[in-house]
C-alpha atoms as a PDB file:
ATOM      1  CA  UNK A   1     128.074 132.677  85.055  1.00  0.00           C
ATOM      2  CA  UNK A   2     128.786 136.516  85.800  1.00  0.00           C
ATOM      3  CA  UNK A   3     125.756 136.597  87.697  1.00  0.00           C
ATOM      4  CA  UNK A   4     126.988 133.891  90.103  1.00  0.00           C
ATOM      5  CA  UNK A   5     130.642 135.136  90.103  1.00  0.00           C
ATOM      6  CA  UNK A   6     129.026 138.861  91.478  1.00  0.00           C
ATOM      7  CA  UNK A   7     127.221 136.847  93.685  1.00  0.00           C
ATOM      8  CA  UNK A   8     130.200 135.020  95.157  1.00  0.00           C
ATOM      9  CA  UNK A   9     131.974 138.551  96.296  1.00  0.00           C
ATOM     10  CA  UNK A  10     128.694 140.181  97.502  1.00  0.00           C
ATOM     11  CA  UNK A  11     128.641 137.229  99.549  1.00  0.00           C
ATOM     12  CA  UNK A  12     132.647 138.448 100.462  1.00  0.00           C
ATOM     13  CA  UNK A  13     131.444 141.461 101.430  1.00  0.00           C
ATOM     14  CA  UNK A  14     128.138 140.729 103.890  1.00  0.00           C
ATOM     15  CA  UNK A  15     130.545 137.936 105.403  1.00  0.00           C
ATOM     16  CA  UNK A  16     133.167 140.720 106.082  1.00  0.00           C
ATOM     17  CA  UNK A  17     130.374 142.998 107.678  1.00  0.00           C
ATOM     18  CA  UNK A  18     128.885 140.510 109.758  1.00  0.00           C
ATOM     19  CA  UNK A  19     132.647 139.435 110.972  1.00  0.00           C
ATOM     20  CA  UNK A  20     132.665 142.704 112.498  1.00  0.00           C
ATOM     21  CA  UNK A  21     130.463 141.614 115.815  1.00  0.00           C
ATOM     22  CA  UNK A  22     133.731 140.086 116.532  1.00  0.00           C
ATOM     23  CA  UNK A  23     136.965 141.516 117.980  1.00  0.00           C
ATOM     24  CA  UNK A  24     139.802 142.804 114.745  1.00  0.00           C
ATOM     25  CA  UNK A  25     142.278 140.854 116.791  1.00  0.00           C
ATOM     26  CA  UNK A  26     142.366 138.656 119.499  1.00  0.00           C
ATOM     27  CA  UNK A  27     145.544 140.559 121.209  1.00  0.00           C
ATOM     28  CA  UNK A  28     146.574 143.844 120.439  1.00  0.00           C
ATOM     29  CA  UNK A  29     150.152 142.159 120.047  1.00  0.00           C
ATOM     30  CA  UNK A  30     148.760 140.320 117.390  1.00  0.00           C
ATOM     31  CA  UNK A  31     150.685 140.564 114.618  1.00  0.00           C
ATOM     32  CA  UNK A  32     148.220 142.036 112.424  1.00  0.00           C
ATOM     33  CA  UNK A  33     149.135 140.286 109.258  1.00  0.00           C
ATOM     34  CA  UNK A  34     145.453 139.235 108.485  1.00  0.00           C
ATOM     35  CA  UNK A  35     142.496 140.269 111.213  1.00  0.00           C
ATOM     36  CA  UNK A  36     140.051 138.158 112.611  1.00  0.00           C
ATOM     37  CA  UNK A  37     137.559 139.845 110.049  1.00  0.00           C
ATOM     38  CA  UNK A  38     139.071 138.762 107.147  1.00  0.00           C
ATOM     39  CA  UNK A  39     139.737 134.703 108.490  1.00  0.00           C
ATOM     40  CA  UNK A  40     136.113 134.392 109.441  1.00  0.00           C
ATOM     41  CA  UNK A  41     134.751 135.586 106.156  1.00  0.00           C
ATOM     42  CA  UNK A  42     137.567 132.985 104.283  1.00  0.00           C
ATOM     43  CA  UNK A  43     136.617 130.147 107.116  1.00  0.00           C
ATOM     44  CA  UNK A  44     132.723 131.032 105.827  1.00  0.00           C
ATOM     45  CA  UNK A  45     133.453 131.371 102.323  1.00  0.00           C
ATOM     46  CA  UNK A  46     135.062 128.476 102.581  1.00  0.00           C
ATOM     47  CA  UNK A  47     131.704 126.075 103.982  1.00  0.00           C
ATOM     48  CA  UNK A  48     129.495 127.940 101.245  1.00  0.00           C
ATOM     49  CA  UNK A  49     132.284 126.641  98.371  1.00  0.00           C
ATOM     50  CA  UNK A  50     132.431 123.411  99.918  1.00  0.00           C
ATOM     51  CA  UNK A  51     136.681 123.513  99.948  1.00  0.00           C
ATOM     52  CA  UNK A  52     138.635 122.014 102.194  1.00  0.00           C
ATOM     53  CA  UNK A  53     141.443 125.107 103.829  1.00  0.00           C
ATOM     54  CA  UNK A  54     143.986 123.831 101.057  1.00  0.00           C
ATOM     55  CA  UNK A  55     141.295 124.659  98.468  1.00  0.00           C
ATOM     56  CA  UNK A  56     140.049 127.891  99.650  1.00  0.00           C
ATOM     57  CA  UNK A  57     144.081 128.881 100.034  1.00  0.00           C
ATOM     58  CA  UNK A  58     144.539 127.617  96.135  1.00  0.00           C
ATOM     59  CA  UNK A  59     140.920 129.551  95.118  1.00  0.00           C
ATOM     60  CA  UNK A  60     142.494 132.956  96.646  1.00  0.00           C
ATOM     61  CA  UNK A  61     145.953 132.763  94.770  1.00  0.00           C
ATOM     62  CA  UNK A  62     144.561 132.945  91.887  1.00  0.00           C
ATOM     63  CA  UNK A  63     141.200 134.920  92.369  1.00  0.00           C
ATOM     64  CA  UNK A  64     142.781 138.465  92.650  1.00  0.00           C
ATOM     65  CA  UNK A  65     139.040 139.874  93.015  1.00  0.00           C
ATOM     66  CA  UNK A  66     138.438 137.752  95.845  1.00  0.00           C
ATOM     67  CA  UNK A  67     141.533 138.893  97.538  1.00  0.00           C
ATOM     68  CA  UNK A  68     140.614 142.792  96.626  1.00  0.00           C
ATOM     69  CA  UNK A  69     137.454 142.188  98.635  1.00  0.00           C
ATOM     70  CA  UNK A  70     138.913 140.757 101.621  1.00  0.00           C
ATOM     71  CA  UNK A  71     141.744 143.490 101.485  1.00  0.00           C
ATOM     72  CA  UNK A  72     144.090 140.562 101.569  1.00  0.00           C
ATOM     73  CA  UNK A  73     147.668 141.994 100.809  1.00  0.00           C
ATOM     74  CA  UNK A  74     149.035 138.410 100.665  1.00  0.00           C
ATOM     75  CA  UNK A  75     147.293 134.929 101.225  1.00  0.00           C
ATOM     76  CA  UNK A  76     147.158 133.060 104.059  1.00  0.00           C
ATOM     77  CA  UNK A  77     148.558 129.557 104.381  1.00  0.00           C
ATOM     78  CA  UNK A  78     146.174 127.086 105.115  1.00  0.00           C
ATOM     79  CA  UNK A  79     147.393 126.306 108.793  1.00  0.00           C
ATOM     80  CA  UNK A  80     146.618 129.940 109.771  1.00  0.00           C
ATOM     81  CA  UNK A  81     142.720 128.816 108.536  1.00  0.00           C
ATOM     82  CA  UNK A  82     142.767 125.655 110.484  1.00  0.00           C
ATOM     83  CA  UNK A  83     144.407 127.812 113.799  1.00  0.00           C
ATOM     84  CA  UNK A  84     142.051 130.806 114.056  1.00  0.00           C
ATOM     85  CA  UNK A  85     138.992 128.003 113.595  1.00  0.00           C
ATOM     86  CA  UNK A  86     140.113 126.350 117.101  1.00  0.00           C
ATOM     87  CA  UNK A  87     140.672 130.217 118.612  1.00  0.00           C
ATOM     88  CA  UNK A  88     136.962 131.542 117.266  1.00  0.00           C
ATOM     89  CA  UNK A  89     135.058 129.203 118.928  1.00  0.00           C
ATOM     90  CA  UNK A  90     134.266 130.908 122.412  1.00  0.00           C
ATOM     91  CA  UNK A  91     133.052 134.095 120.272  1.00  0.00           C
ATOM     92  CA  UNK A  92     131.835 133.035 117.157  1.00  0.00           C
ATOM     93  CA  UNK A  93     128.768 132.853 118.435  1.00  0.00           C
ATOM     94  CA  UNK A  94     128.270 136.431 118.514  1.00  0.00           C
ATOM     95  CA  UNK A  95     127.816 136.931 114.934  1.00  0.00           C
ATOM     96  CA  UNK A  96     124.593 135.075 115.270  1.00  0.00           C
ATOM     97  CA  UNK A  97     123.077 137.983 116.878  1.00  0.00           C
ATOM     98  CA  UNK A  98     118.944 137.836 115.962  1.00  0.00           C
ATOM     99  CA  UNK A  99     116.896 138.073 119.494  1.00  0.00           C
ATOM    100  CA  UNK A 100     113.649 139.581 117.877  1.00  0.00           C
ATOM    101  CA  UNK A 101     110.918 137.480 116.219  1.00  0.00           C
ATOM    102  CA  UNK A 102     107.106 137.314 115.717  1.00  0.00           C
ATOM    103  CA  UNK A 103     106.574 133.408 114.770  1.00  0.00           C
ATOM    104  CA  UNK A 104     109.781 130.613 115.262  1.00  0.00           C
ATOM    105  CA  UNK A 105     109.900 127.291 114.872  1.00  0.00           C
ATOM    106  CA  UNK A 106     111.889 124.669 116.612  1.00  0.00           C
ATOM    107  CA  UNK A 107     113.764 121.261 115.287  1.00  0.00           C
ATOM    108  CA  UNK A 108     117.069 118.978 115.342  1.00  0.00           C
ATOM    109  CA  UNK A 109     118.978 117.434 112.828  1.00  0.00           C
ATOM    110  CA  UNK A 110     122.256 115.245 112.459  1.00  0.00           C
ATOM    111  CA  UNK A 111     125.203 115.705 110.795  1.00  0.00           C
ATOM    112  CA  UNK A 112     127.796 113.214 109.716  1.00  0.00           C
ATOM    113  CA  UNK A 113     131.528 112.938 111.433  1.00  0.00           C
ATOM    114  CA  UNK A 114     132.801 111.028 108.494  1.00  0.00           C
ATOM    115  CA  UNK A 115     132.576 111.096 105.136  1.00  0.00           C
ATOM    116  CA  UNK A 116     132.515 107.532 104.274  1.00  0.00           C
ATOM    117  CA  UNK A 117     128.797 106.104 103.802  1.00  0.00           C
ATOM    118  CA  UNK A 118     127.227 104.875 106.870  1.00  0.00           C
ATOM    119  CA  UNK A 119     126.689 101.355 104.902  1.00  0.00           C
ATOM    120  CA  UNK A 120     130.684 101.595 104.170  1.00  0.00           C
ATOM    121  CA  UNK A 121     131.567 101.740 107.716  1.00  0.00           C
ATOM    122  CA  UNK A 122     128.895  99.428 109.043  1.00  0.00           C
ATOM    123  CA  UNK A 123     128.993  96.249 106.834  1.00  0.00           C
ATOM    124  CA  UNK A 124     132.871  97.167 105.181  1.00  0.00           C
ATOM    125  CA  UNK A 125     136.046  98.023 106.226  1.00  0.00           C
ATOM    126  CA  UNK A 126     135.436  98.095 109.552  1.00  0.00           C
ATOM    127  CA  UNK A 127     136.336  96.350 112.365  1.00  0.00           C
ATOM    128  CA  UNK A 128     133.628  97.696 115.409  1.00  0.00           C
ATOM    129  CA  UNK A 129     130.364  97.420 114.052  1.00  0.00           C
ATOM    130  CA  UNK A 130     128.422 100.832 114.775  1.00  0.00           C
ATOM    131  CA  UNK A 131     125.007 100.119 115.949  1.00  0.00           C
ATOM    132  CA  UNK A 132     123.905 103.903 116.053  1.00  0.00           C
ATOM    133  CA  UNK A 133     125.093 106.259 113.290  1.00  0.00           C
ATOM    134  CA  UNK A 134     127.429 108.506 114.102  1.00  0.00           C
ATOM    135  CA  UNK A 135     126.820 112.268 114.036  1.00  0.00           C
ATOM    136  CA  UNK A 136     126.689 115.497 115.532  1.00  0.00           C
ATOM    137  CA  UNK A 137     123.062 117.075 117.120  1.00  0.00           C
ATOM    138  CA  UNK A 138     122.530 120.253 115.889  1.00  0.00           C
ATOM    139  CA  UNK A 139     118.944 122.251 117.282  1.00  0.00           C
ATOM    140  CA  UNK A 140     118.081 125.230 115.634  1.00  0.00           C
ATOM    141  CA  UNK A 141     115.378 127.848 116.050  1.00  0.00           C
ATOM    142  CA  UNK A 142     114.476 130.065 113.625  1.00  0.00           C
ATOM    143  CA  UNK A 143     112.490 132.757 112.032  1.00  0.00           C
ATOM    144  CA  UNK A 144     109.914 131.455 109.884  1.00  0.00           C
ATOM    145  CA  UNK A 145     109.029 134.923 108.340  1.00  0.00           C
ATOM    146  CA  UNK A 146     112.342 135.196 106.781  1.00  0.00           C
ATOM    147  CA  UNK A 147     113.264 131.478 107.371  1.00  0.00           C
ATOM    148  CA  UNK A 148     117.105 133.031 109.538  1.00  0.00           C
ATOM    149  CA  UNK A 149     118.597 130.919 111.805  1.00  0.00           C
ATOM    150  CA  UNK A 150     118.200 132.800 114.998  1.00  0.00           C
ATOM    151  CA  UNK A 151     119.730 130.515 117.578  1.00  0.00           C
ATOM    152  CA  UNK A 152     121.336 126.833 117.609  1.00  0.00           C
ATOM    153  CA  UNK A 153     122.545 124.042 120.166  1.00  0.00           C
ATOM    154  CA  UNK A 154     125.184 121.710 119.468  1.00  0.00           C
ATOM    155  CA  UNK A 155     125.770 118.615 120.769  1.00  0.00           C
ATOM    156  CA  UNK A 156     128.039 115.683 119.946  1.00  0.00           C
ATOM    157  CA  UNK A 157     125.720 112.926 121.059  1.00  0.00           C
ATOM    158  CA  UNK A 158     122.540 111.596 120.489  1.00  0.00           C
ATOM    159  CA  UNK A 159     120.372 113.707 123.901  1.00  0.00           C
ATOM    160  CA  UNK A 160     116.798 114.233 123.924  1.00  0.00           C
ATOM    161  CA  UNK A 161     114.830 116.961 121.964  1.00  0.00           C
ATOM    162  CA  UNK A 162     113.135 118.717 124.781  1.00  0.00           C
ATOM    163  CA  UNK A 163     116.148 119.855 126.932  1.00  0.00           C
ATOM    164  CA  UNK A 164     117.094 122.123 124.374  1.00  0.00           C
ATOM    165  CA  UNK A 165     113.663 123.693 123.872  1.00  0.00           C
ATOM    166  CA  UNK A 166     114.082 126.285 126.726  1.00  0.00           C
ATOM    167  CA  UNK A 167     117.987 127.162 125.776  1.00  0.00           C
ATOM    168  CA  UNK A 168     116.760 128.142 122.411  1.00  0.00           C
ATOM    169  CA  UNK A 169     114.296 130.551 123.338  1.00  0.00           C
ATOM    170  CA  UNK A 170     114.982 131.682 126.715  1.00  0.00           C
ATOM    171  CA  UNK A 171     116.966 134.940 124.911  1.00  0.00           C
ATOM    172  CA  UNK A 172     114.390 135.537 122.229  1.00  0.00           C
ATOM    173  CA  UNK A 173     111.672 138.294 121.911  1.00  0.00           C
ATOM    174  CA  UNK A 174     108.209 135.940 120.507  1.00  0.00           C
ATOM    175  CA  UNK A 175     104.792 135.640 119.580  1.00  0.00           C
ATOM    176  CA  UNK A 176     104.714 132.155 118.669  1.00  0.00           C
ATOM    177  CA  UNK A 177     106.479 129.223 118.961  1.00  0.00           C
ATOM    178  CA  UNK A 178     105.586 126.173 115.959  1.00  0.00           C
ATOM    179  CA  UNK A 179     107.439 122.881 117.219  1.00  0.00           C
ATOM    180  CA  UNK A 180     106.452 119.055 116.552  1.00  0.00           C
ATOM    181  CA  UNK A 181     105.542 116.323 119.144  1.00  0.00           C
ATOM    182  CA  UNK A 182     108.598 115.619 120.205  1.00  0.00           C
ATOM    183  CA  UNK A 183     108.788 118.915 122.145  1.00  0.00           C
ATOM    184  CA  UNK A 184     105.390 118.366 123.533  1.00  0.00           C
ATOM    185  CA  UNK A 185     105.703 118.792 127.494  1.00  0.00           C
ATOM    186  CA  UNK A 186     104.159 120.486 130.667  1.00  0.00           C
ATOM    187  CA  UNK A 187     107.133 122.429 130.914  1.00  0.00           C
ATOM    188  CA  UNK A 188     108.328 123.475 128.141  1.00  0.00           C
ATOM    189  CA  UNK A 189     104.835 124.871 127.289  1.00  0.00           C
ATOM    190  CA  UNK A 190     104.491 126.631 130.554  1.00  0.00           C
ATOM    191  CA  UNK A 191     107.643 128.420 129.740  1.00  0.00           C
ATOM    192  CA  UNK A 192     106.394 129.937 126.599  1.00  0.00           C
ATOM    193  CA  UNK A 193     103.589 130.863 128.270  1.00  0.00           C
ATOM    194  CA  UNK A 194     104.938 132.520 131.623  1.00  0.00           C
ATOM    195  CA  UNK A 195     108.043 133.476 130.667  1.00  0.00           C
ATOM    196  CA  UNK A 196     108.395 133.876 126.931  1.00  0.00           C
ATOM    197  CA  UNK A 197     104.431 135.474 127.230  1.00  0.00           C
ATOM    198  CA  UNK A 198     104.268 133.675 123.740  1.00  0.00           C
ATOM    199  CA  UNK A 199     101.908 131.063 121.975  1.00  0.00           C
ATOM    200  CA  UNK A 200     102.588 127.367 121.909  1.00  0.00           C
ATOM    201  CA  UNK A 201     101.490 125.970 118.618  1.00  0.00           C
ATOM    202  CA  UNK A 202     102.873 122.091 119.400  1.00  0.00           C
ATOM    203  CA  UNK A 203     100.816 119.239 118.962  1.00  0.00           C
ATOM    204  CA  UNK A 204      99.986 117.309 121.738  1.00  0.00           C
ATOM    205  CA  UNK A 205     101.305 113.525 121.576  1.00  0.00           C
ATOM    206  CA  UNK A 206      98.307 111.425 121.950  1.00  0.00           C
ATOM    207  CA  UNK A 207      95.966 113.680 120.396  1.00  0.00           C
ATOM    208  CA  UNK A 208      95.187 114.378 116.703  1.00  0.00           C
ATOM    209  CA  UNK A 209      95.033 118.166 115.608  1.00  0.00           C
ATOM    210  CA  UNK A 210      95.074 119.393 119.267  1.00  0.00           C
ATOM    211  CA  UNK A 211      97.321 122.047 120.552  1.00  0.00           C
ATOM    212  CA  UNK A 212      96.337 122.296 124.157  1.00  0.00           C
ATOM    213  CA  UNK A 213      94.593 125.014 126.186  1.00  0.00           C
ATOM    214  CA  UNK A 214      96.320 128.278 127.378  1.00  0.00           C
ATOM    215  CA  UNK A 215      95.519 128.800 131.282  1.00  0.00           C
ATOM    216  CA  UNK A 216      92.964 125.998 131.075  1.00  0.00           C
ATOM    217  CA  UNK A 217      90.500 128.233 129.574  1.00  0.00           C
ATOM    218  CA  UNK A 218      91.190 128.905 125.758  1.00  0.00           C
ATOM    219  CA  UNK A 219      91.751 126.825 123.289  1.00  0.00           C
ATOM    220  CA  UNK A 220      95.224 127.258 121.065  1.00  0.00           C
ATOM    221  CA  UNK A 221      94.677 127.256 117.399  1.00  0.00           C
ATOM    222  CA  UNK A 222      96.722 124.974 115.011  1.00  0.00           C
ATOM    223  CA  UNK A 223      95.528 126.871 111.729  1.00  0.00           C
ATOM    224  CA  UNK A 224      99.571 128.287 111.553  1.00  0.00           C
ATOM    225  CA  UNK A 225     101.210 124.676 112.666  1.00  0.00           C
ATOM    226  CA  UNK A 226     102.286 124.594 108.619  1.00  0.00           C
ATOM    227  CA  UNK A 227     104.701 127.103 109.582  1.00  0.00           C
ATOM    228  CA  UNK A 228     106.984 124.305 111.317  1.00  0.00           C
ATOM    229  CA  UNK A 229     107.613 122.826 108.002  1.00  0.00           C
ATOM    230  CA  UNK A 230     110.278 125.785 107.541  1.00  0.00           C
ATOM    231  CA  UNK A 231     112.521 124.650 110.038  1.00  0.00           C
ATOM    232  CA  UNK A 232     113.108 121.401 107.881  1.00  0.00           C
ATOM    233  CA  UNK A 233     113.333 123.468 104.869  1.00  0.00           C
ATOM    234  CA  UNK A 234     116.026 125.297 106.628  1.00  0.00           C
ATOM    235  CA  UNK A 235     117.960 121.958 107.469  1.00  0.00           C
ATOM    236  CA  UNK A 236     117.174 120.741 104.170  1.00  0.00           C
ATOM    237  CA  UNK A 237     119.315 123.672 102.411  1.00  0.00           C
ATOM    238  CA  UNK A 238     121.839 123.910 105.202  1.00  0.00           C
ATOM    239  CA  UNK A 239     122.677 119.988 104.092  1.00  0.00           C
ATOM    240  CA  UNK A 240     122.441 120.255 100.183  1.00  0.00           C
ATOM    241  CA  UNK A 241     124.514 123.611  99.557  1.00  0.00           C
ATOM    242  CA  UNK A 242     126.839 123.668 102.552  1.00  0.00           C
ATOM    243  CA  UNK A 243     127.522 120.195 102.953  1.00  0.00           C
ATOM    244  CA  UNK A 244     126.397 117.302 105.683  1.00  0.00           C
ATOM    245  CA  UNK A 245     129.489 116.333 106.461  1.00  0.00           C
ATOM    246  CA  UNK A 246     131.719 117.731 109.779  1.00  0.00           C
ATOM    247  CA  UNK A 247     135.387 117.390 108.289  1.00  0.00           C
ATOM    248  CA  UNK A 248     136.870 118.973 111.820  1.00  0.00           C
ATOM    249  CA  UNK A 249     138.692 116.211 113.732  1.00  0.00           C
ATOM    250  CA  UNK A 250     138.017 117.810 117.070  1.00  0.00           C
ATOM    251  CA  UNK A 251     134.995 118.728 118.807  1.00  0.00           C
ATOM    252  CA  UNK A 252     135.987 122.041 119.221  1.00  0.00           C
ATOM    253  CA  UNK A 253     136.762 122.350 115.368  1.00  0.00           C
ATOM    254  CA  UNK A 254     133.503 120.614 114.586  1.00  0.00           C
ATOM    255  CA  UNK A 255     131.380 123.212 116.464  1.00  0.00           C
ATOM    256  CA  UNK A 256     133.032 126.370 114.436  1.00  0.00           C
ATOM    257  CA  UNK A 257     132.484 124.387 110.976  1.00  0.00           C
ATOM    258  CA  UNK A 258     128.973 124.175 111.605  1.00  0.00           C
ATOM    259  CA  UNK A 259     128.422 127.419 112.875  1.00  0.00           C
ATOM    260  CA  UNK A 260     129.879 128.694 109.778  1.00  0.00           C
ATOM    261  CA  UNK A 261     127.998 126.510 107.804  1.00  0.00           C
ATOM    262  CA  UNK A 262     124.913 128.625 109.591  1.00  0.00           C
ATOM    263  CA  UNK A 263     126.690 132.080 108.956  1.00  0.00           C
ATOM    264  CA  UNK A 264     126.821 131.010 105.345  1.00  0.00           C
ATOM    265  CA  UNK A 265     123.192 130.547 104.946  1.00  0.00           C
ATOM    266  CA  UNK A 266     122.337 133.554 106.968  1.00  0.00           C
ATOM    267  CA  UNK A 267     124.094 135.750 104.848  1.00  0.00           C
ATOM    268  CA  UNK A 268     123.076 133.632 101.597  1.00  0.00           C
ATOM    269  CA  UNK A 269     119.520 134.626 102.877  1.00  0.00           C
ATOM    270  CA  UNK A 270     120.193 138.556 103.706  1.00  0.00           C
ATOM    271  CA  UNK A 271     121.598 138.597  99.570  1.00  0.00           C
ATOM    272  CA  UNK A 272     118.415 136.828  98.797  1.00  0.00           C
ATOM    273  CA  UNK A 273     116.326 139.219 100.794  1.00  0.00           C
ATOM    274  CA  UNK A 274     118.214 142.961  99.009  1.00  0.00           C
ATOM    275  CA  UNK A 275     117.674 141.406  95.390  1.00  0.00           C
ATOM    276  CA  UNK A 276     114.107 140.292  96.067  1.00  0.00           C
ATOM    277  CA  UNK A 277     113.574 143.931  97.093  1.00  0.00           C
ATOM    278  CA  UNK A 278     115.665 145.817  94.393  1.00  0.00           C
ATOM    279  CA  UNK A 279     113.681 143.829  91.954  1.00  0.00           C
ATOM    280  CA  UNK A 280     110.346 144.889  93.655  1.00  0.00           C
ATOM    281  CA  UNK A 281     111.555 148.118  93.396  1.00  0.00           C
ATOM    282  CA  UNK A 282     112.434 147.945  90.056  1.00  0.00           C
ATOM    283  CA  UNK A 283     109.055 146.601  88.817  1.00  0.00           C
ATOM    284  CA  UNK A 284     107.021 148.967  91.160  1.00  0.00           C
ATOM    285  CA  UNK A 285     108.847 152.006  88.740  1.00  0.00           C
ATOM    286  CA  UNK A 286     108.335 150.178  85.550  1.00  0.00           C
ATOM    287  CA  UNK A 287     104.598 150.045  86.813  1.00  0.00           C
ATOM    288  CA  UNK A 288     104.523 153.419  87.649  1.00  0.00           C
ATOM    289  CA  UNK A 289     106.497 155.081  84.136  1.00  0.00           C
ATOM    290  CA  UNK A 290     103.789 152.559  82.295  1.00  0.00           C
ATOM    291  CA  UNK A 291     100.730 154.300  84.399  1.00  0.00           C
ATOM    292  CA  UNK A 292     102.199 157.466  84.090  1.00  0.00           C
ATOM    293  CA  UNK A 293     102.410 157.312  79.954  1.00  0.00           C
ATOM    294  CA  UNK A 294      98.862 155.816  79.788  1.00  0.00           C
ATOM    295  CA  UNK A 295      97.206 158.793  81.602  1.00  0.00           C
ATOM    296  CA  UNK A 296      99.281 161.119  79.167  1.00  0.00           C
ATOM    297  CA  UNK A 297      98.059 158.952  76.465  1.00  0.00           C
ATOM    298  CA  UNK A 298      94.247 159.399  77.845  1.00  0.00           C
ATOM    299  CA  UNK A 299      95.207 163.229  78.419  1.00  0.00           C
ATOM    300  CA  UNK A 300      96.539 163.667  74.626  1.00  0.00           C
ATOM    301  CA  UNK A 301      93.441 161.880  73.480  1.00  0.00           C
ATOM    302  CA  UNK A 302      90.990 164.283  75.366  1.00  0.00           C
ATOM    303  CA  UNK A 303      92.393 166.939  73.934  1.00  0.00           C
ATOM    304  CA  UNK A 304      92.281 165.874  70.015  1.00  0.00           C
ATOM    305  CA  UNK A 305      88.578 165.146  71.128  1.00  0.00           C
END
């Protein structure tokens, strides 16, 4: 239980040093009660603990370590959470800053505008009977070394896989590119090609374990195509510890929840990353005071002899 409390304020602090790829304050007449640093990090906070802005208000009153790591001198009311999340969304972009990658993969997923079953609000309830499920498109690439979300596309209807394929790499730094059928086309695969100078691992639609030819002349190998199975993995967690449900009423409101839903995972993973590598650390020294006493062991032992 102490283990995942520490864990909640390290995750305080990475949010708070990631907030700073944005401006401190949107004006410098601002009136500098609480900066933009500190809002983002309680709007992100707030997705990874699954609160509505009420909630994470009523969490900080009575957290006072919480507070101490966001510097908070007083808490903010929970209209001040619910402003600065319609004001963030031109720039909140920014904090997902990753261009550089060797091997990404591509994929979409949905997430639900309501939280009322889709059953409910089909058969119950309601009076128009939806004949598509409602949702909002999200299409993510990421990094499937370190499984980061590197770039996303948002869109609030239903659109076609493949005209997001080029917007999601066209900034990014590649070797390979792992994406399913669905993205299979002349273009898109020409662009990784020509202008990403990249690999296309992406199945071609009415073939079975064939990846195409690069140029016409050599063959592309599918040994790595596994790799795309991260990019579910990643939409997977997104849903289960952040939540598939949009609460935001507008679009605008809708696009920064999600986002922060994404900032909340990145940083989840960057924690994940440091403790994987203090503990490596931590056994590589154990393994080298145990080598060290068994050649001083050997060395005693020589010298009885």
């Amino acid at each position: 239980m102490v283990d995942e409390y520490d864990n909640y304020l390290n995750f305080i602090d990475s949010a708070l040093e990631l907030a700073k790829k944005i401006p401190r304050y949107f004006s410098k007449y601002s009136n500098k009660i609480y900066c933009n640093h500190q809002k983002l990090a309680i709007y992100v906070l707030m997705q990874k603990l699954r609160f509505t802005s009420r909630e994470i208000v009523a969490f900080l009153r009575y957290n006072s370590d919480a507070r101490l790591h966001l510097g908070l001198t007083r808490v903010p009311v929970h209209t001040t959470i619910l402003r600065f999340a319609k004001k963030i969304s031109k720039i909140i972009h920014a904090v997902l800053g990753i261009r550089t990658a060797n091997n990404v993969a591509v994929d979409a997923s949905g997430f639900d505008l309501d939280s009322k079953s889709f059953y409910y609000r089909t058969k119950w309830n309601s009076e128009r009977k939806w004949k598509t499920k409602q949702h909002l498109k999200l299409s993510i690439c990421i990094d499937t070394d370190n499984q980061k979300i590197l770039t996303y596309r948002i869109r609030k209807k239903v659109r076609n896989d493949t005209i997001d394929f080029k917007y999601l790499l066209k900034k990014l730094h590649i070797k390979q590119v792992f994406a399913d059928k669905g993205y299979d086309s002349k273009s898109n695969r020409q662009f990784v090609i020509n202008k990403l100078k990249a690999m296309p691992v992406i199945p071609k639609r009415n073939y079975k374990d064939f990846y195409g030819y690069i140029k016409g002349k050599r063959k592309i190998s599918g040994k790595d195509y596994h790799q795309r199975s991260k990019v579910e993995t990643v939409f997977s967690v997104l849903k289960r510890k952040y939540g598939s449900i949009v609460r935001g009423r507008s679009y605008v409101t809708q696009q920064v929840e999600v986002i922060s839903k994404m900032i909340a995972y990145n940083v989840d993973r960057d924690l994940k990353e440091f403790v994987n590598v203090f503990l490596g650390l931590q056994q590589s020294r154990i393994m080298y005071l145990l080598q060290r006493q068994t050649c001083l062991f050997q060395i005693f032992l020589l010298l009885l002899c």
